[in-house]
N, C-alpha and C. Protein backbone atom coordinates (compact mmCIF):
# COMPACT_ATOMS: atom_id res chain seq x y z
N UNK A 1 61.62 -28.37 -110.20
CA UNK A 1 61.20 -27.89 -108.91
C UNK A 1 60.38 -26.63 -109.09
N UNK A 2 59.59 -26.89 -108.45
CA UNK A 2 58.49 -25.36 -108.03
C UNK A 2 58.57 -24.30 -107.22
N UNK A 3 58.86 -23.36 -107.40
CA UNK A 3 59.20 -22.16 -106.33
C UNK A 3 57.94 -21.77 -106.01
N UNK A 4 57.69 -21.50 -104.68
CA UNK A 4 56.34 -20.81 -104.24
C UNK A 4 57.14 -19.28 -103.75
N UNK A 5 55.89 -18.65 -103.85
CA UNK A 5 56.19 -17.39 -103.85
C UNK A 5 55.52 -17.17 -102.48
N UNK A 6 56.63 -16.21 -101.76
CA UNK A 6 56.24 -15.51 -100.22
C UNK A 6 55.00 -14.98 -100.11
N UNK A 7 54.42 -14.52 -101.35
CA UNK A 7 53.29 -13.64 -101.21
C UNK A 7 52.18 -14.58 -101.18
N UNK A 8 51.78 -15.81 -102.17
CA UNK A 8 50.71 -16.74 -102.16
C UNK A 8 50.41 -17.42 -101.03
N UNK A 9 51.36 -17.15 -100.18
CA UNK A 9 51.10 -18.09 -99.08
C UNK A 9 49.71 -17.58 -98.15
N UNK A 10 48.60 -18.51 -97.87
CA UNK A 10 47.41 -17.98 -97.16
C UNK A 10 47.92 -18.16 -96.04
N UNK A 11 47.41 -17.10 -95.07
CA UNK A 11 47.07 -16.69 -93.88
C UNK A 11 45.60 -16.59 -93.32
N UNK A 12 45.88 -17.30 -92.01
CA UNK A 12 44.80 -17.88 -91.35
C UNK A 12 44.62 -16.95 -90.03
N UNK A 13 43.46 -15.87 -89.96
CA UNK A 13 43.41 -15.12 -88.80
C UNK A 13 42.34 -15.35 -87.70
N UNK A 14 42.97 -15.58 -86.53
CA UNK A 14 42.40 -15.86 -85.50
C UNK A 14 41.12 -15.02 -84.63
N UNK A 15 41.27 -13.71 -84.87
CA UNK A 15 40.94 -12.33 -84.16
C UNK A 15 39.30 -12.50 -83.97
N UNK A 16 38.68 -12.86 -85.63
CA UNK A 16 37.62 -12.60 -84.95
C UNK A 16 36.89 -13.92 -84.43
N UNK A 17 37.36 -15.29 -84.50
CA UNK A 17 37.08 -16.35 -83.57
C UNK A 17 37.46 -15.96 -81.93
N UNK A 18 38.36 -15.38 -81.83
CA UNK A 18 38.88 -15.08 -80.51
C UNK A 18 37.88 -14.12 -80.15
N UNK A 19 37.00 -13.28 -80.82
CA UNK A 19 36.32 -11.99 -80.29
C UNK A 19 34.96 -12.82 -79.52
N UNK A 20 34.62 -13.34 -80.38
CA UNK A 20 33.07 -14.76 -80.81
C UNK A 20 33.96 -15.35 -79.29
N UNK A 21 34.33 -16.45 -79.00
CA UNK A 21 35.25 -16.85 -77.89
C UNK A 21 35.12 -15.81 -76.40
N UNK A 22 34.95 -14.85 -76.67
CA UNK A 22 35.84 -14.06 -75.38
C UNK A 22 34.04 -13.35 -75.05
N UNK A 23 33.29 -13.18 -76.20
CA UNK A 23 31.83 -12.61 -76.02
C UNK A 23 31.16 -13.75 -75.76
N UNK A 24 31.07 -15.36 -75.45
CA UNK A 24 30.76 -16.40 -75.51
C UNK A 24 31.14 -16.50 -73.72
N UNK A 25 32.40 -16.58 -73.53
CA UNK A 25 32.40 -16.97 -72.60
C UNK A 25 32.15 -15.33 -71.19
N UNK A 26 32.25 -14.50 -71.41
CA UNK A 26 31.81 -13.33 -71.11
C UNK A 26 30.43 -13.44 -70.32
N UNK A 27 29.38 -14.04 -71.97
CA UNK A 27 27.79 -14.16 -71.72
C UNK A 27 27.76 -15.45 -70.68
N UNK A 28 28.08 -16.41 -70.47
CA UNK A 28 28.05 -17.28 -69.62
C UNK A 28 28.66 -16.94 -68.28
N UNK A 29 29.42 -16.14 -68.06
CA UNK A 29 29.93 -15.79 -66.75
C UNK A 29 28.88 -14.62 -66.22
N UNK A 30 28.59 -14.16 -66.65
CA UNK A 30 27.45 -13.54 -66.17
C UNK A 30 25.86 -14.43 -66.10
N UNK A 31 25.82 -15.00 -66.88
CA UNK A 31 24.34 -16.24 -66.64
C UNK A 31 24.94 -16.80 -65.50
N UNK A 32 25.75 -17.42 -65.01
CA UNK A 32 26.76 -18.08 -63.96
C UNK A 32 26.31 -16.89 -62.67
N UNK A 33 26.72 -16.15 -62.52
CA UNK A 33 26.43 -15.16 -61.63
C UNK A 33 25.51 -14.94 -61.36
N UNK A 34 23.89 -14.58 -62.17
CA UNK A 34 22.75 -14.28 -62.04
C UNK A 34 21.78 -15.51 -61.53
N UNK A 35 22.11 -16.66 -62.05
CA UNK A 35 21.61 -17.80 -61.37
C UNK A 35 22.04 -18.42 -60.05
N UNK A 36 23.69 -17.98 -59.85
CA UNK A 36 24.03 -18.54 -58.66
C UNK A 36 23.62 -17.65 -57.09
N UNK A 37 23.29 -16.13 -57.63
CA UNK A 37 23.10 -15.25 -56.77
C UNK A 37 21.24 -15.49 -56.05
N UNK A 38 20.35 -16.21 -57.34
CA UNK A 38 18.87 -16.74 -57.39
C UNK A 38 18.98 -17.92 -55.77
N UNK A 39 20.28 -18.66 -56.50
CA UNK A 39 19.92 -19.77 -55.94
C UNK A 39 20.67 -19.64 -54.42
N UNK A 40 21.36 -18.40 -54.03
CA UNK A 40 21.63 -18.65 -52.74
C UNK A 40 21.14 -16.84 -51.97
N UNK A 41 19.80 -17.37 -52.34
CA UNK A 41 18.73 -16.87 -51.34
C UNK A 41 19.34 -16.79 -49.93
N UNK A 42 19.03 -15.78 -49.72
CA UNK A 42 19.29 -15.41 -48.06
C UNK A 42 18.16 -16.53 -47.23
N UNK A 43 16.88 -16.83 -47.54
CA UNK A 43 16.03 -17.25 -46.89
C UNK A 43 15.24 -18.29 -47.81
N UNK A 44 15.69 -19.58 -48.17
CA UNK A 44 15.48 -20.75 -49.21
C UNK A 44 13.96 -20.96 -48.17
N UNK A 45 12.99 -21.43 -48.86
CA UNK A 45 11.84 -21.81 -48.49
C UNK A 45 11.75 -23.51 -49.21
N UNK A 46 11.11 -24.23 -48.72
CA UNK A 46 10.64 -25.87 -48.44
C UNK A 46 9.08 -25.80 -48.42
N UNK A 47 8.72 -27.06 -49.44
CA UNK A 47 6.91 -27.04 -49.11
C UNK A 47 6.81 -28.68 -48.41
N UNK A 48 6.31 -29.04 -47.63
CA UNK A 48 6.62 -30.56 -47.60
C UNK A 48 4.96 -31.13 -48.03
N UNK A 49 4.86 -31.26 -49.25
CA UNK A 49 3.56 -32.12 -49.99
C UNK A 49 3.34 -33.22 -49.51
N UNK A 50 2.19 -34.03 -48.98
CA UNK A 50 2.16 -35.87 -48.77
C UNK A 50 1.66 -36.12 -50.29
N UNK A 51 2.55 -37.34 -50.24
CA UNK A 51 2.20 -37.80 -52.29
C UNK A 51 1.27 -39.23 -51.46
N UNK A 52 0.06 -39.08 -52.52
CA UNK A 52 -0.79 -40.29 -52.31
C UNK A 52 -0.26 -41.07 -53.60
N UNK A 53 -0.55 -42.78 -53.22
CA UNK A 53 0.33 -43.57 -54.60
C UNK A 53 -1.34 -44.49 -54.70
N UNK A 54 -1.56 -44.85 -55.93
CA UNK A 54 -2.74 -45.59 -55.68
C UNK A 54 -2.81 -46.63 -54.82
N UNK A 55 -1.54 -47.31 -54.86
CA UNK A 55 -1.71 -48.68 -53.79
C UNK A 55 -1.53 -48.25 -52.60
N UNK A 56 -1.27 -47.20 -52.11
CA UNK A 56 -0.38 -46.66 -50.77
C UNK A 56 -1.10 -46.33 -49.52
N UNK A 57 -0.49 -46.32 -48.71
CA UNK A 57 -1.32 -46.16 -47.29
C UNK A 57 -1.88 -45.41 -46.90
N UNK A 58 -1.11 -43.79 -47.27
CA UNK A 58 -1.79 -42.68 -46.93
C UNK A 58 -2.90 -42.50 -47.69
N UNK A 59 -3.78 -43.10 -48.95
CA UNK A 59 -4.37 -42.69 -50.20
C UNK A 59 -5.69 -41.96 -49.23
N UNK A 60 -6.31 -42.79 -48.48
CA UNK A 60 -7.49 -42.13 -47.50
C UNK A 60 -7.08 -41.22 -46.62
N UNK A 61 -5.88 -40.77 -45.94
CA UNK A 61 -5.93 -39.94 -44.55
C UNK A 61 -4.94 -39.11 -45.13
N UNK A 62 -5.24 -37.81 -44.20
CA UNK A 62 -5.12 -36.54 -44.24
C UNK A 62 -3.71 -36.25 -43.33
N UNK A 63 -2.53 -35.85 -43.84
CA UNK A 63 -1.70 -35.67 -42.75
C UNK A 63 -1.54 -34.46 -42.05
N UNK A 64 -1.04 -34.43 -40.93
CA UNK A 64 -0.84 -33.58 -39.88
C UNK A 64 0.72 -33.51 -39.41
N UNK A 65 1.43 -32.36 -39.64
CA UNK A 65 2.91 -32.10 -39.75
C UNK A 65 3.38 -31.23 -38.30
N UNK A 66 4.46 -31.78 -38.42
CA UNK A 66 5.36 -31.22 -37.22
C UNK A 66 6.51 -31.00 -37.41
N UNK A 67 7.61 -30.18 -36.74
CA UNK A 67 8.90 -29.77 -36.90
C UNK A 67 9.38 -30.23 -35.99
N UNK A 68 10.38 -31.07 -35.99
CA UNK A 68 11.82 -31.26 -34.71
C UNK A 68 12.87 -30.42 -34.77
N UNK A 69 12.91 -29.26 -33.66
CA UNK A 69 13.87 -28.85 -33.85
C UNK A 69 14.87 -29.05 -32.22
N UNK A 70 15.92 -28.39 -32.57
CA UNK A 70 17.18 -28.54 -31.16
C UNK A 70 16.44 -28.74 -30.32
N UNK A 71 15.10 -27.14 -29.79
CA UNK A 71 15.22 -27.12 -28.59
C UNK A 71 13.62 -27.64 -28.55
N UNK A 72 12.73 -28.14 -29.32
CA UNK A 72 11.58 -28.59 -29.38
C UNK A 72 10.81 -28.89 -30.40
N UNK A 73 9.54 -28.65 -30.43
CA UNK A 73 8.34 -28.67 -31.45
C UNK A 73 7.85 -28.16 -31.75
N UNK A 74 7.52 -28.01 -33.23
CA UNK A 74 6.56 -26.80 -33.64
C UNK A 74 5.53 -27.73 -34.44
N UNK A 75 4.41 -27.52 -33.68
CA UNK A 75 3.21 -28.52 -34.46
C UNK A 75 2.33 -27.09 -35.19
N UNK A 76 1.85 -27.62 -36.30
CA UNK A 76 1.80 -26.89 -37.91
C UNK A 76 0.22 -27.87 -37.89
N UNK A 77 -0.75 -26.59 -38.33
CA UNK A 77 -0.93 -25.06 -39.00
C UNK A 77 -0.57 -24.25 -37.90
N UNK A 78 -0.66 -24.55 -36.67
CA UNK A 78 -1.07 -23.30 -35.66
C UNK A 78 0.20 -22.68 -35.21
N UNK A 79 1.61 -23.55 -35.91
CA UNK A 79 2.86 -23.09 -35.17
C UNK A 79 2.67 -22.63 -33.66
N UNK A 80 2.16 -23.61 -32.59
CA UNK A 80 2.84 -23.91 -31.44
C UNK A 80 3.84 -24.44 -31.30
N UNK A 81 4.31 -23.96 -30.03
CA UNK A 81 5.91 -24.64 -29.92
C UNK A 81 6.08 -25.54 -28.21
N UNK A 82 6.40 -26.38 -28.55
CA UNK A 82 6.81 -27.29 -27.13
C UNK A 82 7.89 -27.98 -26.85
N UNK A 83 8.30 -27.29 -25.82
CA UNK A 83 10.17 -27.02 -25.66
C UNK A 83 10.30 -28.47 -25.60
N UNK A 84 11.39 -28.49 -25.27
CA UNK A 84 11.90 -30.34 -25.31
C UNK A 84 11.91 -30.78 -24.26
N UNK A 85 11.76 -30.27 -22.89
CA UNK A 85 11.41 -30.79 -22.03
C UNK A 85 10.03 -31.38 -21.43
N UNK A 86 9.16 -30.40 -22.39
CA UNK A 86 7.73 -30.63 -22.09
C UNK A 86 7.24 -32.22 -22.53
N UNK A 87 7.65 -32.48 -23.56
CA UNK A 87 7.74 -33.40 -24.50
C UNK A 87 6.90 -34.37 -24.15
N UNK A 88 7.36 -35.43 -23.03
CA UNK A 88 6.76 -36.72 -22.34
C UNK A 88 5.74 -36.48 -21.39
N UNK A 89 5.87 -35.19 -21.23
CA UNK A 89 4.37 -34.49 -20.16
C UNK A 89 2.61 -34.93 -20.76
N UNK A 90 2.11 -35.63 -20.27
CA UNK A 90 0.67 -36.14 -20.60
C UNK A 90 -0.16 -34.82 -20.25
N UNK A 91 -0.21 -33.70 -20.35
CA UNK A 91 -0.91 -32.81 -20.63
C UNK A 91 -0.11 -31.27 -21.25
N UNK A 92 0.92 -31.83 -22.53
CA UNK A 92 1.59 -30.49 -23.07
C UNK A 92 0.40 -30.81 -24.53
N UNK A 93 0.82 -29.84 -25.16
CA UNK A 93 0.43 -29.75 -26.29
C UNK A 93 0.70 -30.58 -27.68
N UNK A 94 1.89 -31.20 -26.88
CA UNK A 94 2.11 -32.63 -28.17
C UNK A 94 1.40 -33.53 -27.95
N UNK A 95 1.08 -33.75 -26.94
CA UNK A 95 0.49 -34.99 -25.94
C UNK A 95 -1.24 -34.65 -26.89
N UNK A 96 -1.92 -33.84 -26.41
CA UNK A 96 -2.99 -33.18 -26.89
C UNK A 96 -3.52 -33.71 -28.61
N UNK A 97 -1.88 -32.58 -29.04
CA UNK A 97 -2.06 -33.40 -30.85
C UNK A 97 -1.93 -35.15 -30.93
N UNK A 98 -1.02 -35.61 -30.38
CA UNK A 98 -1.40 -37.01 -30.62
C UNK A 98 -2.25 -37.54 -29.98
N UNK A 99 -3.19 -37.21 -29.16
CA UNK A 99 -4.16 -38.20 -28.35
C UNK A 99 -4.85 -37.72 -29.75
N UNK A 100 -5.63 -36.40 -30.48
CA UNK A 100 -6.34 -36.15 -31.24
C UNK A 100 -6.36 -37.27 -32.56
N UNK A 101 -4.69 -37.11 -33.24
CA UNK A 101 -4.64 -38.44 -33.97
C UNK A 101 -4.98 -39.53 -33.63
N UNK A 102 -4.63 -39.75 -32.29
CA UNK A 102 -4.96 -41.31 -32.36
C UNK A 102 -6.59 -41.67 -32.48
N UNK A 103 -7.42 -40.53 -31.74
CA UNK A 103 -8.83 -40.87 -32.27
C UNK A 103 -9.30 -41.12 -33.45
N UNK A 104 -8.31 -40.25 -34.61
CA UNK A 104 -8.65 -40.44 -35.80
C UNK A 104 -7.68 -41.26 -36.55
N UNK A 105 -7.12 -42.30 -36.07
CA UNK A 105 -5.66 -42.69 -36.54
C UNK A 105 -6.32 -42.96 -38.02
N UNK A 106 -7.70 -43.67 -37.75
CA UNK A 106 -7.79 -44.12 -39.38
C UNK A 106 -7.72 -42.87 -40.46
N UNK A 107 -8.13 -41.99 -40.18
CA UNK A 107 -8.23 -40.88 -41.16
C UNK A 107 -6.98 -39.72 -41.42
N UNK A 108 -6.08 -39.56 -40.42
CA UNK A 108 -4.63 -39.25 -40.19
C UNK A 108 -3.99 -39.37 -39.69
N UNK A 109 -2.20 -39.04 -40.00
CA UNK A 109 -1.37 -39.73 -40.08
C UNK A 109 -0.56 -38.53 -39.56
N UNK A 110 1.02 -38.70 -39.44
CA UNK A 110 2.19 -37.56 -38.92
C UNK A 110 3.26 -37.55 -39.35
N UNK A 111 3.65 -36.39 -40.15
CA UNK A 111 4.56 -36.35 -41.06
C UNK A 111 5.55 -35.06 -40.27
N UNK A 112 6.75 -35.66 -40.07
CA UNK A 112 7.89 -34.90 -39.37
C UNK A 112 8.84 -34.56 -39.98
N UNK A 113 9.38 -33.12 -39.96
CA UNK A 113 9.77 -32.09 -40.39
C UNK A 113 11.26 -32.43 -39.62
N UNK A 114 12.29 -32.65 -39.98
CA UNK A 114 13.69 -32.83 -39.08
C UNK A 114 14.55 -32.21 -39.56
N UNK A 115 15.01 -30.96 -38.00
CA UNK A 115 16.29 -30.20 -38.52
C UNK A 115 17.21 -31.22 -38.57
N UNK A 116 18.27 -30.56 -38.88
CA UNK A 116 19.90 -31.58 -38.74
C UNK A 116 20.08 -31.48 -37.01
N UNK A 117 19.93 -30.49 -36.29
CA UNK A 117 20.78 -30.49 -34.77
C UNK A 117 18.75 -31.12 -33.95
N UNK A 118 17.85 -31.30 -35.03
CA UNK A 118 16.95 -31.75 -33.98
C UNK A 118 16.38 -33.59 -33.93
N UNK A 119 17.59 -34.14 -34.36
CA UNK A 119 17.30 -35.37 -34.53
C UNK A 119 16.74 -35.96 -32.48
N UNK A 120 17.40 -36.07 -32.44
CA UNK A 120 17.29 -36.53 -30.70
C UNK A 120 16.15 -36.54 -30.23
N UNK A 121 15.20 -34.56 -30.76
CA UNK A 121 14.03 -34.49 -30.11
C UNK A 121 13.31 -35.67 -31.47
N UNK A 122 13.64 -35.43 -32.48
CA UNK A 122 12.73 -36.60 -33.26
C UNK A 122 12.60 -37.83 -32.73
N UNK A 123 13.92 -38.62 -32.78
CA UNK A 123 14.06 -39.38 -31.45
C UNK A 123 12.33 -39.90 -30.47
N UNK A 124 12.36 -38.57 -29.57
CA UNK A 124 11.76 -38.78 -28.45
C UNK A 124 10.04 -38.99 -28.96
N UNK A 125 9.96 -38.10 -30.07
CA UNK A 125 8.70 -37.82 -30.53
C UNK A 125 8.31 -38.96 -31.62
N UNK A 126 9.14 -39.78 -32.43
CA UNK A 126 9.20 -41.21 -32.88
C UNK A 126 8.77 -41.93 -31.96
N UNK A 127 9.24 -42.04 -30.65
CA UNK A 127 8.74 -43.06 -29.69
C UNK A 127 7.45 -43.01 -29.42
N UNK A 128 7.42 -41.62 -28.73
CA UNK A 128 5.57 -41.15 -27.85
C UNK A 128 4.17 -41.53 -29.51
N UNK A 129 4.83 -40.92 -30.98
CA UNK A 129 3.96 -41.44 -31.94
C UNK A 129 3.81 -42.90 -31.91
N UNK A 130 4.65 -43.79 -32.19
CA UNK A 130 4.68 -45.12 -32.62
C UNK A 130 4.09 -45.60 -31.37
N UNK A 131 4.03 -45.43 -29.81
CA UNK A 131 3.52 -45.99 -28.99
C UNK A 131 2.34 -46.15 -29.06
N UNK A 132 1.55 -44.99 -29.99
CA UNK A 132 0.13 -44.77 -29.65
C UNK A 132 -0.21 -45.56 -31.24
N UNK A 133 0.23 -46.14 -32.09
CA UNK A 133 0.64 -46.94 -33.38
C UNK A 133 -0.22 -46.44 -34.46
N UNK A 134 0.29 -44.92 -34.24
CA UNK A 134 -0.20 -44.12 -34.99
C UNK A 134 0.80 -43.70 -36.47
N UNK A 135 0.46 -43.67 -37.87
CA UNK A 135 1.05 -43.94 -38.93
C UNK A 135 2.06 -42.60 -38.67
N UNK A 136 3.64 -42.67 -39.26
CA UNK A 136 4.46 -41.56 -39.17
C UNK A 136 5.35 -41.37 -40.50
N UNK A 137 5.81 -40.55 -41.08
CA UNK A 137 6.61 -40.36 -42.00
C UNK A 137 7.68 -39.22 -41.68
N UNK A 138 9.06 -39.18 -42.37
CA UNK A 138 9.39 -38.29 -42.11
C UNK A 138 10.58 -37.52 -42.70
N UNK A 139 10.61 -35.93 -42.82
CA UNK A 139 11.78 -35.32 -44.18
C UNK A 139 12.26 -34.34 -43.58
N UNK A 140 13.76 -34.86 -43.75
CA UNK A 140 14.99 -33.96 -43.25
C UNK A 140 14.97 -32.65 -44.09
N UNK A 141 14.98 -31.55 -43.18
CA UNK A 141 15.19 -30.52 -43.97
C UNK A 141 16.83 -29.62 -43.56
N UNK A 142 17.10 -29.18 -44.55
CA UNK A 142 17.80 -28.32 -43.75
C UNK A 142 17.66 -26.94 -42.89
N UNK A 143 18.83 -26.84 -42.09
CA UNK A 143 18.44 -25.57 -40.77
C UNK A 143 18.27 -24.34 -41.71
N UNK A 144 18.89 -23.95 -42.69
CA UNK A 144 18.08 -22.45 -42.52
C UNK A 144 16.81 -22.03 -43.62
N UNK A 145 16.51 -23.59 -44.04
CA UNK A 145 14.97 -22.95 -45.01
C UNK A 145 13.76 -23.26 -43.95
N UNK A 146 13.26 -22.17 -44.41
CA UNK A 146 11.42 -21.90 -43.69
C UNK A 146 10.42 -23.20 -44.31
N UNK A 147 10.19 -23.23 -43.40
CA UNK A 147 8.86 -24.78 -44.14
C UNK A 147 7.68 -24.12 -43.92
N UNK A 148 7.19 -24.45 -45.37
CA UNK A 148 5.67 -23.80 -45.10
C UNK A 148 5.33 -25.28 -45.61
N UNK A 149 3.84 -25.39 -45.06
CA UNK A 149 2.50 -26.56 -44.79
C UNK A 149 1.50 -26.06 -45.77
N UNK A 150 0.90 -26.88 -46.56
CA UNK A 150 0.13 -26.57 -47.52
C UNK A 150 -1.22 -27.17 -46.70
């Protein structure tokens, strides 16, 4: 039989894996923080682009954007606004923008901007477009980012 001796025995120290470990996860809790603080912007901004596809409908016409919100419309570049009652009125300012499209239906089209609480007025403004069978598209945004129109 072989006697081992108390002293030969190796020892295995943890300390400085644990240091490497604790400076590892340290550096990531702070990347964690600095990115999550980026990404919740007080004021998130939205671009809404029209993508032309070669085979696709829009490839010739130019779109023209609008916002549905709760209490109305905001027709874009000029940000006018037309409350929700005005809406079906044949001489408000929505009325105006779509008679304009429809002169040019061949050359543009209407791409709608939808809060979450302004579905309803989309709704109303889906109808008065499609009546005049003028082309429409349309992207939910959420309520508190700013949409800017390129």
């Amino acid at each position: 039989m072989r006697r081992r001796s108390k002293s030969s025995k190796i020892e295995l120290e943890l300390f400085p894996f644990l240091s490497v470990l604790a400076c590892t996860i340290g550096s990531l809790i702070l990347l964690i923080i600095v990115i999550s603080t980026e990404t919740l912007n007080n004021n998130p901004e939205v671009t809404i682009i029209a993508k032309t596809e070669a085979g696709g409908m829009n490839q010739k016409k130019q779109p023209r954007y609008i916002e549905c919100k709760k209490d109305g419309v905001v027709i874009y570049p000029s940000q006018e606004f037309v409350s929700k009652n005005q809406l079906s009125k044949p001489n408000s300012k929505l009325a105006n923008f779509i008679q304009k499209i429809k002169n040019n239906k061949d050359k543009e089209y209407v791409i709608v901007a939808i809060r979450p609480n302004g579905i309803n007025v989309f709704q109303q403004v889906r109808e008065l477009i499609e009546k005049e069978k003028i082309d429409i598209g349309y992207e939910p945004i959420e309520e508190g980012w700013t949409l800017k129109i390129q």
